[in-house]
C-alpha atoms as a PDB file:
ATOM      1  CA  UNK A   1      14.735 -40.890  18.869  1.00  0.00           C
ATOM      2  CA  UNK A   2      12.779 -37.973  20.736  1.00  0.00           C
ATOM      3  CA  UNK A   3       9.069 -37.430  19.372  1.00  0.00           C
ATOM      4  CA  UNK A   4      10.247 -34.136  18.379  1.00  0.00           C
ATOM      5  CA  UNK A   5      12.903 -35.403  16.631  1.00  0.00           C
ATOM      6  CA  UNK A   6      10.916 -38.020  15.208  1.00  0.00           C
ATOM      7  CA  UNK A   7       8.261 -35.152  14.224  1.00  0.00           C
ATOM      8  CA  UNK A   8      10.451 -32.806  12.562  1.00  0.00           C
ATOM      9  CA  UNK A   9      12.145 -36.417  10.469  1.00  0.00           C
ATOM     10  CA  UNK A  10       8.692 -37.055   9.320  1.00  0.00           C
ATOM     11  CA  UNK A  11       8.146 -33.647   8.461  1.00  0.00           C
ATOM     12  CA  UNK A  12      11.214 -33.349   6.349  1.00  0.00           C
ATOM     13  CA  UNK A  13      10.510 -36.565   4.655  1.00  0.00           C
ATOM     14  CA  UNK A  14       7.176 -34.805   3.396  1.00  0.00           C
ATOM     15  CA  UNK A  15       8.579 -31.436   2.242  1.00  0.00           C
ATOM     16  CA  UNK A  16      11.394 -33.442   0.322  1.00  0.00           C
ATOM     17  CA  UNK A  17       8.618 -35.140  -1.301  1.00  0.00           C
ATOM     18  CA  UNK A  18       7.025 -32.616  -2.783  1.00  0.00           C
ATOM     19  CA  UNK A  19       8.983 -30.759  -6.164  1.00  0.00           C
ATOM     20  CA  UNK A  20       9.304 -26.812  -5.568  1.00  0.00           C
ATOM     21  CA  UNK A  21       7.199 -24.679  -6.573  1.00  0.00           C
ATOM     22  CA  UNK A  22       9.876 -23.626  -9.476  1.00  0.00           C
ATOM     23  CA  UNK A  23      10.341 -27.437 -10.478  1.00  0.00           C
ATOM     24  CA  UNK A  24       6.407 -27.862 -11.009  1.00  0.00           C
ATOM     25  CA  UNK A  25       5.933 -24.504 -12.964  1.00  0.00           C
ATOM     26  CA  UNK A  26       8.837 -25.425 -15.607  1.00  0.00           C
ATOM     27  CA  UNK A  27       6.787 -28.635 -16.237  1.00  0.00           C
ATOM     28  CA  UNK A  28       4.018 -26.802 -17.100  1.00  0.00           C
ATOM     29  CA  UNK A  29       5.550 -23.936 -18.906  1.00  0.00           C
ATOM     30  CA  UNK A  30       7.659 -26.784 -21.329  1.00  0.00           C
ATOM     31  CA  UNK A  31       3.936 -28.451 -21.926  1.00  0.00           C
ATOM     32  CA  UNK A  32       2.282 -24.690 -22.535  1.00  0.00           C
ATOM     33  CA  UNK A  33       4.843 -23.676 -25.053  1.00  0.00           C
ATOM     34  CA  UNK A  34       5.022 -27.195 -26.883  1.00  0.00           C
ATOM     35  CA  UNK A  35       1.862 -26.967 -27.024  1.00  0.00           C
ATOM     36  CA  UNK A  36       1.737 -23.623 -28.673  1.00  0.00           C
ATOM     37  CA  UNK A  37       4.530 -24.649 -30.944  1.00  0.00           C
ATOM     38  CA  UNK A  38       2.182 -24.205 -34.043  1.00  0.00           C
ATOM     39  CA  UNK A  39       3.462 -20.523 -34.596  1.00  0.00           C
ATOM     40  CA  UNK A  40       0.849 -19.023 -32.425  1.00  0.00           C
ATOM     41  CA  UNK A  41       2.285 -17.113 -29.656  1.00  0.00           C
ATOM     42  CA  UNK A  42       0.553 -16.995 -26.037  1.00  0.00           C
ATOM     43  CA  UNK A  43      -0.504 -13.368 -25.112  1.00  0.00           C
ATOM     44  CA  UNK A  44      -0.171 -12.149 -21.506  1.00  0.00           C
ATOM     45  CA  UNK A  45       1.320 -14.748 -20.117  1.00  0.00           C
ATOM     46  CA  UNK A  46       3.082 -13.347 -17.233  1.00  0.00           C
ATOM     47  CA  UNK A  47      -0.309 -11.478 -16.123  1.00  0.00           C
ATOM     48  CA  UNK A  48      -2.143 -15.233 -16.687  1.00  0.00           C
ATOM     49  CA  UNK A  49       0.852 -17.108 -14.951  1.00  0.00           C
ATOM     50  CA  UNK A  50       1.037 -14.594 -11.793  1.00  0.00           C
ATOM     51  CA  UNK A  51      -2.698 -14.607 -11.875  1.00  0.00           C
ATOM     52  CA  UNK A  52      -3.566 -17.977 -11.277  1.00  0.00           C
ATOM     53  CA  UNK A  53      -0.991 -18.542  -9.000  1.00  0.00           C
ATOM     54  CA  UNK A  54      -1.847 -15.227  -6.399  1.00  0.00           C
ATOM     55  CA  UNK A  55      -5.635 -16.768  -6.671  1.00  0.00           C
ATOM     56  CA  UNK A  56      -4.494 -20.502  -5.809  1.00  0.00           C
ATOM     57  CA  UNK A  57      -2.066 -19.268  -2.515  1.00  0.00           C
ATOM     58  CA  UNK A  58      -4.581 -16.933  -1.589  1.00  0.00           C
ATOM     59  CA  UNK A  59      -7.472 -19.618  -1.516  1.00  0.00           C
ATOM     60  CA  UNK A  60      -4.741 -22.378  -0.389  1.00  0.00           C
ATOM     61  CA  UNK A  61      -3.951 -19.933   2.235  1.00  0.00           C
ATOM     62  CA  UNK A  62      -7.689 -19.039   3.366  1.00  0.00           C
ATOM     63  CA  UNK A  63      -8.287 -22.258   3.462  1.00  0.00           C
ATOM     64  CA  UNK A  64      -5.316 -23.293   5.800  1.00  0.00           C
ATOM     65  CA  UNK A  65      -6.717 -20.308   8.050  1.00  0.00           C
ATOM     66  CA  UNK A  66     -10.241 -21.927   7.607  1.00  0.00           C
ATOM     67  CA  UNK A  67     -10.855 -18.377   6.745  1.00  0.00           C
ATOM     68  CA  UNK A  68      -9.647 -16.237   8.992  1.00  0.00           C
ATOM     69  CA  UNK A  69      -7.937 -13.452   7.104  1.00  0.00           C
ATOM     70  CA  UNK A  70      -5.531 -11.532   9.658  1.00  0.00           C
ATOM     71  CA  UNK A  71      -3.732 -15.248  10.087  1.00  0.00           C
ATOM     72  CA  UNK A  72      -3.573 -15.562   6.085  1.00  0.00           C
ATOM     73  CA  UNK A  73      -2.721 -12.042   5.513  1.00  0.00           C
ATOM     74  CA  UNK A  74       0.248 -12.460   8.206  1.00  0.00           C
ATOM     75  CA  UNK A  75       1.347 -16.153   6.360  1.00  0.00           C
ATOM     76  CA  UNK A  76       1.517 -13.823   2.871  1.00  0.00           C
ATOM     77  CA  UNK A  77       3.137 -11.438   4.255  1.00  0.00           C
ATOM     78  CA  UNK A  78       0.770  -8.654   3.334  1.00  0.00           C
ATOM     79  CA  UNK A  79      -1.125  -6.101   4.907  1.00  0.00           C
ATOM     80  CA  UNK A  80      -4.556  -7.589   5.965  1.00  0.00           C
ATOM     81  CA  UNK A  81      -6.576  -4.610   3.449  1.00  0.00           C
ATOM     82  CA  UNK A  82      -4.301  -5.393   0.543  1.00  0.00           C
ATOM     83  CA  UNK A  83      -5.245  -9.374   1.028  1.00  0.00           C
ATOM     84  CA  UNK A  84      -9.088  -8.297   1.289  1.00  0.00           C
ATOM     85  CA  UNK A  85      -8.744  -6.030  -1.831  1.00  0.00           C
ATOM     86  CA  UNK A  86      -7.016  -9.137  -4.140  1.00  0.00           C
ATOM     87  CA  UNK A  87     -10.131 -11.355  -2.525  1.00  0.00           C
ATOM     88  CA  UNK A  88     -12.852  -8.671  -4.188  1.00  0.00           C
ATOM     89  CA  UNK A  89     -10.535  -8.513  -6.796  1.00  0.00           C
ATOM     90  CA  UNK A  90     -10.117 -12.108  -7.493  1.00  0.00           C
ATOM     91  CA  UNK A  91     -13.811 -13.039  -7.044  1.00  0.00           C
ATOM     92  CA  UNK A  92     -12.455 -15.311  -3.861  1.00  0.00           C
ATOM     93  CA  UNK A  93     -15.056 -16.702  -2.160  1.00  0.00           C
ATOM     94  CA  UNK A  94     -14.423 -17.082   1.794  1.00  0.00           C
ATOM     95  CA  UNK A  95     -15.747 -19.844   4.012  1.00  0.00           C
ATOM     96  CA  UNK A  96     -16.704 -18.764   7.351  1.00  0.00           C
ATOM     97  CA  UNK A  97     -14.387 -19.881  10.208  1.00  0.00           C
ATOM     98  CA  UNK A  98     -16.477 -22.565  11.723  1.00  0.00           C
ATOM     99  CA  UNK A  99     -17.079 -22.225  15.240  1.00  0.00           C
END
């Protein structure tokens, strides 16, 4: 076996790991809603939902960047002012690139 080969076997093994992104958010919706199973009904939660996840990939993606916002903003796939507004926004806080 080649490193790469090797490489991209270990990275596989770690993706397949992890449960999608879809998997880990029915989990959570099941608990939400059994939770709320008293009658009350949950306001806004598609705003609260798409909320806290645009605030965790931003950060998660800053952070990958250590920072640097054109690389994050290209990862999203958004325009580098439309990232910087949803920082302000979001009351992101972003750590310097560390030189």
């Amino acid at each position: 076996m080649t490193e790469k080969t090797k490489h991209h076997s270990e990275n596989s093994k770690k993706t397949q790991a992890v449960p999608s992104l879809g998997r880990m958010l029915e989990g959570h919706l099941r608990n939400y809603f059994s939770v709320h199973d008293d009658g009350a009904k949950p306001r806004n939660l598609y705003n609260k939902v798409i909320g806290e996840i645009e605030k965790t990939l931003i950060n998660e993606t800053l952070a990958a960047t250590r920072g640097n916002q054109i690389k994050a903003a290209q990862i999203l796939g958004i325009n580098r002012n439309t990232l910087r507004k949803k920082i302000l926004a979001k009351g992101i806080k972003v750590k310097s690139k560390s030189h």
